[in-house]
Protein backbone atom coordinates (compact mmCIF):
# COMPACT_ATOMS: atom_id res chain seq x y z
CA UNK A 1 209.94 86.64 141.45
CA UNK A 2 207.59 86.29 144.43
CA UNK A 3 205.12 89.69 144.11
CA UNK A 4 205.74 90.38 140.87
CA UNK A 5 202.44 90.52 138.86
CA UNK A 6 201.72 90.88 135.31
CA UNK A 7 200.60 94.13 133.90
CA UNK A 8 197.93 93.41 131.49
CA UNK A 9 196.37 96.93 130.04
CA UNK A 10 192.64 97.76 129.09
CA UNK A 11 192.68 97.69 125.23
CA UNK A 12 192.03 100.16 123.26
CA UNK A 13 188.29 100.86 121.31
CA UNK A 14 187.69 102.01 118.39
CA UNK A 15 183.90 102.98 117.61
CA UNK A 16 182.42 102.84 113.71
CA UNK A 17 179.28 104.42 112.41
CA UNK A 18 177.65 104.48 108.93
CA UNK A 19 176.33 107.48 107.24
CA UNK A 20 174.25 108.49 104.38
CA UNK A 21 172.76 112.06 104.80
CA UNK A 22 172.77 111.98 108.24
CA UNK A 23 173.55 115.27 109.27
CA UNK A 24 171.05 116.43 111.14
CA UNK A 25 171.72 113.68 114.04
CA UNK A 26 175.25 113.23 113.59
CA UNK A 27 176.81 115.99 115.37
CA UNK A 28 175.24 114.23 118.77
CA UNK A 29 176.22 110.96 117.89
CA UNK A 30 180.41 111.72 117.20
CA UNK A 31 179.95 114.12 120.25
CA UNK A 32 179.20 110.99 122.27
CA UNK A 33 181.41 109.30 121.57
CA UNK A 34 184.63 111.86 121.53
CA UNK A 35 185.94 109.61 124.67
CA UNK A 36 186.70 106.69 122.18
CA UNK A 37 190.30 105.99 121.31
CA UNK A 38 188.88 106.31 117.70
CA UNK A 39 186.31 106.86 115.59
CA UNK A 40 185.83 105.64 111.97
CA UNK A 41 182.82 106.99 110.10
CA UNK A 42 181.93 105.54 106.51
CA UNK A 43 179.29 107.03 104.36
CA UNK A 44 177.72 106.50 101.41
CA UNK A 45 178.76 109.40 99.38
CA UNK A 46 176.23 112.13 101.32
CA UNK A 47 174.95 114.76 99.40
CA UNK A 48 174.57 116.81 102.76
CA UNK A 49 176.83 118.32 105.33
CA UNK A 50 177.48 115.03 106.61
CA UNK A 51 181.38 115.09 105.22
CA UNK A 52 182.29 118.51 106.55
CA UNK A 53 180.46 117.47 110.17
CA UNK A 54 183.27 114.25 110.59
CA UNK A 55 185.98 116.91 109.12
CA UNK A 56 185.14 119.28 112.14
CA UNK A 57 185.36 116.35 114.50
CA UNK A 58 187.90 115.08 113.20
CA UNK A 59 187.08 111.52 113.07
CA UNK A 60 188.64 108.98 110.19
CA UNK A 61 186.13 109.15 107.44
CA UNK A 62 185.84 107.23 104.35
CA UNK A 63 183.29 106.60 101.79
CA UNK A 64 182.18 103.68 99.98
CA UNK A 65 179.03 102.54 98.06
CA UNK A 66 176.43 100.81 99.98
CA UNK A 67 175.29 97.38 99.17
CA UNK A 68 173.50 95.95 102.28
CA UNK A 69 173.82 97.17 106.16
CA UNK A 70 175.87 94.42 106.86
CA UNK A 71 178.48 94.59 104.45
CA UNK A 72 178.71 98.32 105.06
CA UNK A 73 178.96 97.83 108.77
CA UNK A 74 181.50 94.91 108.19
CA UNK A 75 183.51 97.12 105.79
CA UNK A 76 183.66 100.23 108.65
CA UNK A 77 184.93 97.60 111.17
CA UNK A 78 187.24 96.59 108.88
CA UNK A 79 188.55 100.25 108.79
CA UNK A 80 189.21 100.29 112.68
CA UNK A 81 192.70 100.41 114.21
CA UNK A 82 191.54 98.51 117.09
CA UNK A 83 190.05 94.64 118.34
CA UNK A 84 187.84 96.28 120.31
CA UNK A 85 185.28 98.18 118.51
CA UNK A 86 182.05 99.80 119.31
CA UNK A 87 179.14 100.17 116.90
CA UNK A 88 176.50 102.79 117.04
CA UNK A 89 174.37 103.85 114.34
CA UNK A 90 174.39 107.77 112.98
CA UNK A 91 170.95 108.40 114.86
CA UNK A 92 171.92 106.89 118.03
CA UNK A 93 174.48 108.40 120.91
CA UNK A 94 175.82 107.01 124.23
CA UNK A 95 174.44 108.20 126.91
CA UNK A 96 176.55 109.31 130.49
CA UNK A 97 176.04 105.99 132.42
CA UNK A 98 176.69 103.47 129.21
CA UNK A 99 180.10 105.47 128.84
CA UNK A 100 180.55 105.39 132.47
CA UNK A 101 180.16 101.86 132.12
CA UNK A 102 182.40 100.98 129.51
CA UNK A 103 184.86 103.03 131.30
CA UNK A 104 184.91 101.18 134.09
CA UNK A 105 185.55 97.75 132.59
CA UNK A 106 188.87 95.83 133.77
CA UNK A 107 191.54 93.91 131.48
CA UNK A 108 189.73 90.74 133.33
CA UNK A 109 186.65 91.76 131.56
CA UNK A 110 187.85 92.45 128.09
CA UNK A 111 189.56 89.02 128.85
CA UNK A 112 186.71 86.86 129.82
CA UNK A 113 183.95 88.34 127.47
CA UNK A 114 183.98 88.73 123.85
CA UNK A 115 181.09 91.25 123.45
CA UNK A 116 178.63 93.34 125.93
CA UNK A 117 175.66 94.26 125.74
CA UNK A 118 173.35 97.47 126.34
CA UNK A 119 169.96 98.40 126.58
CA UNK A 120 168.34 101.13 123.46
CA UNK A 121 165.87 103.17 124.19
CA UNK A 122 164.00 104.66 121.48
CA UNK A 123 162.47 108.46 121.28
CA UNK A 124 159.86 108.82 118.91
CA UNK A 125 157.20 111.48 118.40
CA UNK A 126 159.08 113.27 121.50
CA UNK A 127 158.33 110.57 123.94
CA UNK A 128 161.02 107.51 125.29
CA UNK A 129 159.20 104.56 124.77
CA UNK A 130 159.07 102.15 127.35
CA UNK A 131 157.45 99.06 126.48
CA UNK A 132 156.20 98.18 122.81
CA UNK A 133 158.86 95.92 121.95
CA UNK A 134 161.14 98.98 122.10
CA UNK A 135 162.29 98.60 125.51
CA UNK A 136 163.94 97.18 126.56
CA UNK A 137 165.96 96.28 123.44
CA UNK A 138 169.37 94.61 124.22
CA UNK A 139 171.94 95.24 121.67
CA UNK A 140 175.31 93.58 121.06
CA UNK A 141 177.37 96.93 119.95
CA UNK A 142 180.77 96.53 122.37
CA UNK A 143 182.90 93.60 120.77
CA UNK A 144 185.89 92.46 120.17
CA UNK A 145 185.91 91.84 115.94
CA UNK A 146 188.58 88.77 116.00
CA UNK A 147 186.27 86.57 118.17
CA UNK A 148 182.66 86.06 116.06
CA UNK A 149 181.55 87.40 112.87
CA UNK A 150 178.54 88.63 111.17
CA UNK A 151 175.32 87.09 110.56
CA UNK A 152 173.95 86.68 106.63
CA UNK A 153 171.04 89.09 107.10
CA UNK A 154 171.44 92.03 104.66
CA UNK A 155 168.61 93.93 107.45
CA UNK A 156 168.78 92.75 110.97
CA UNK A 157 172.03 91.84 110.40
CA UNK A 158 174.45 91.64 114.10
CA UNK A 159 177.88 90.45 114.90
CA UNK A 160 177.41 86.97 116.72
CA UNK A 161 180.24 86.89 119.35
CA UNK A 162 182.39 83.55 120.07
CA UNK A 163 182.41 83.62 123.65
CA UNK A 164 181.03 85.38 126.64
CA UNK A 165 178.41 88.00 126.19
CA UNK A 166 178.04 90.46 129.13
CA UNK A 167 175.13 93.46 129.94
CA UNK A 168 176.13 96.20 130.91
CA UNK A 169 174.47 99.78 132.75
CA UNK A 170 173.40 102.05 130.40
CA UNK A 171 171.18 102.96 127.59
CA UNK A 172 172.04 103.48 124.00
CA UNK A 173 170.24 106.40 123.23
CA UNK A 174 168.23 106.07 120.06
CA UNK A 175 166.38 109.30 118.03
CA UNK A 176 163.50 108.18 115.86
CA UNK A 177 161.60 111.16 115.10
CA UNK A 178 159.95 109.82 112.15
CA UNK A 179 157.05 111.19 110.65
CA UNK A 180 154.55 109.08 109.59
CA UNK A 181 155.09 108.70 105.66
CA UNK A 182 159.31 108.47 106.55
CA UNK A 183 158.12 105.53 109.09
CA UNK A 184 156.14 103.74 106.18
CA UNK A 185 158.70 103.94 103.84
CA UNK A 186 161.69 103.06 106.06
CA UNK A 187 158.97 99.61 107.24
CA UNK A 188 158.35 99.03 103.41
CA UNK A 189 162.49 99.12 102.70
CA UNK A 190 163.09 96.63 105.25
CA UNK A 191 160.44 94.49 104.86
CA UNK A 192 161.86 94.11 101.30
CA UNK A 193 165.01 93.30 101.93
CA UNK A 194 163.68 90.98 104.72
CA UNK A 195 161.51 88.75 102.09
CA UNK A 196 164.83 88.72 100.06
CA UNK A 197 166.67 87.37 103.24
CA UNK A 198 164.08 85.02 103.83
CA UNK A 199 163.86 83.59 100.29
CA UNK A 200 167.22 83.09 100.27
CA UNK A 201 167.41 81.21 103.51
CA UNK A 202 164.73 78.65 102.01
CA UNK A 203 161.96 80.13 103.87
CA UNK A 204 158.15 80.47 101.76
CA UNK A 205 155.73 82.51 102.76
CA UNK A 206 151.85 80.67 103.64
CA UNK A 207 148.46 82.19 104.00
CA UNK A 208 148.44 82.65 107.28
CA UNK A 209 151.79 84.87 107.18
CA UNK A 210 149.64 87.17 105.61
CA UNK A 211 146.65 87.37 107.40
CA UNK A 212 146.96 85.75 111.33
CA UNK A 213 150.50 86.99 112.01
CA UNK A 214 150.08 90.79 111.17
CA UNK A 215 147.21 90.75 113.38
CA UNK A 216 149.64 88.87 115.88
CA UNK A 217 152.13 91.21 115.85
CA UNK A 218 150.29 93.78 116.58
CA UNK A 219 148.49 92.02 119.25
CA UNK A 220 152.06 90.99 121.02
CA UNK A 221 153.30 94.77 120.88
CA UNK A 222 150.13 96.60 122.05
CA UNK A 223 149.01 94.07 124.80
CA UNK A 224 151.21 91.34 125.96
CA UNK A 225 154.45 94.05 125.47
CA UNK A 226 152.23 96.81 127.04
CA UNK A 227 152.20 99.08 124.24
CA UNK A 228 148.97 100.73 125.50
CA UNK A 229 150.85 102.57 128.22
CA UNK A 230 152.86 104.73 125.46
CA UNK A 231 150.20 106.45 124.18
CA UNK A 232 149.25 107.00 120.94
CA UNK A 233 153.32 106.33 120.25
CA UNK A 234 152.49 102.94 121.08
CA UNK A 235 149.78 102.60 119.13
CA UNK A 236 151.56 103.65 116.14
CA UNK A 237 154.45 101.43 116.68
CA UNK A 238 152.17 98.05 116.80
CA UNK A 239 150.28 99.13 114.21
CA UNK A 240 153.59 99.95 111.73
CA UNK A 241 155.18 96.56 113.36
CA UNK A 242 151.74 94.23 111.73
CA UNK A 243 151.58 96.53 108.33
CA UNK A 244 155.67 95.48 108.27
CA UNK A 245 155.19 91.75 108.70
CA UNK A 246 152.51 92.02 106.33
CA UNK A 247 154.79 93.50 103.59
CA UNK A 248 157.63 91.33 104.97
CA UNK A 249 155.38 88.13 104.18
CA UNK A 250 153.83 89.59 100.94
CA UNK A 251 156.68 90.12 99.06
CA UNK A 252 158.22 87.11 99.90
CA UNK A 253 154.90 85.45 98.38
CA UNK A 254 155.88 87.67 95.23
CA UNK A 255 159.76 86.59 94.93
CA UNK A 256 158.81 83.03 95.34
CA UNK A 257 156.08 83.15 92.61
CA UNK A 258 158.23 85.10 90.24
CA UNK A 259 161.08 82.69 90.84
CA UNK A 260 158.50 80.07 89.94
């Protein structure tokens, strides 16, 4: 019939998080996100008050034994009741505008684009860094799970979309608070599982791994990504970024020698 259109409606989103004595963040993160049509939290059995903070918001909360970020991630997804899912991590939260933003995307959109895109910008030592290769930082956390999959990395690891990939307005609002020997320790744990990714990938690690691209990295983040203009933050951030690829690299060189 002439003037009769076809109703197509906005689908529903579902947003996952993982947890693992998380507490002290978490509360902001599930408050950010109470607009979501759900929210699916899975943790790996937290010995904090992480359990009774998703009972008070009432979110769908399961637990399960981690193994690697992505198949934790990929098991949360899993969990959704929704195509559509969002992704956020326990120490990040949406902020107004990104909401605003996702709120004001059409059925065309969700049609033509399998993922979008936002912008995460990092706090740390009380400051939002600005350049150091922390901002900005696009992430692909909107997307709809039937179209792409997840990469192999067990750290690093990301959903690679089959289709269109959009940016949107806003900022995913990221707390990193760190002090300095919980910084070193987190950079040691994923530079570890990093080597393992790379070993298994075929990569080898080569003398200059270890010596020219620390000094490299640090060079990229504190002058050509204009580190210097965050302060001692962004000093601290280049240097942690070269002491990680030099662990990264290192034990890499150790796998491949034991393996030997």
């Amino acid at each position: 019939m002439k003037g009769l259109q076809l109703l197509v409606e906005i689908p529903q989103i579902s947003a996952f998080v993982i947890t693992k004595n998380e507490s002290v963040k978490l509360g902001d993160c599930l408050k950010s996100l109470n607009w979501a049509d759900e929210i699916v939290v899975v943790d790996d059995f937290s010995t904090d008050a992480t359990p009774g903070i998703c009972k008070e918001f009432g979110v769908s909360f399961h637990q399960h034994t981690f193994s690697s970020f992505r198949d934790q991630k990929s098991h949360a997804m899993s969990l959704a009741s929704n195509d559509w899912v969002l992704e956020l991590d326990a120490d990040e939260r949406v902020s107004d505008e990104m909401r605003n933003a996702i709120q004001a995307l059409t059925a065309d959109d969700f049609e033509k684009c399998a993922c979008f895109e936002f912008k995460r910008k990092t706090r740390f030592w009380g400051k939002w860094i600005k350049h150091s290769s922390f901002y900005p930082d696009y992430k692909a956390r909107l997307y709809c799970r039937t179209r792409g999959a997840w990469n192999n990395a067990n750290v690093h690891e990301r959903f690679i979309p089959n289709g269109v990939t959009k940016k949107l307005e806003g900022d995913i609002l990221h707390e990193q608070d760190l002090d300095l020997h919980t910084y070193l320790m987190r950079v040691a744990r994923y530079a570890n599982m990093s080597a393992a990714d790379y070993f298994e990938s075929g990569r080898r690690a080569k003398w200059h791994h270890v010596s020219v691209r620390p000094a490299t990295t640090f060079f990229q983040r504190y002058v050509l990504r204009l580190g210097f203009l965050d302060g001692v933050q962004g000093f601290v951030i280049s240097v942690m970024g070269a002491i990680g690829t030099f662990l990264k690299y290192m034990r890499l060189y150790e796998i491949q020698n034991d393996k030997k």
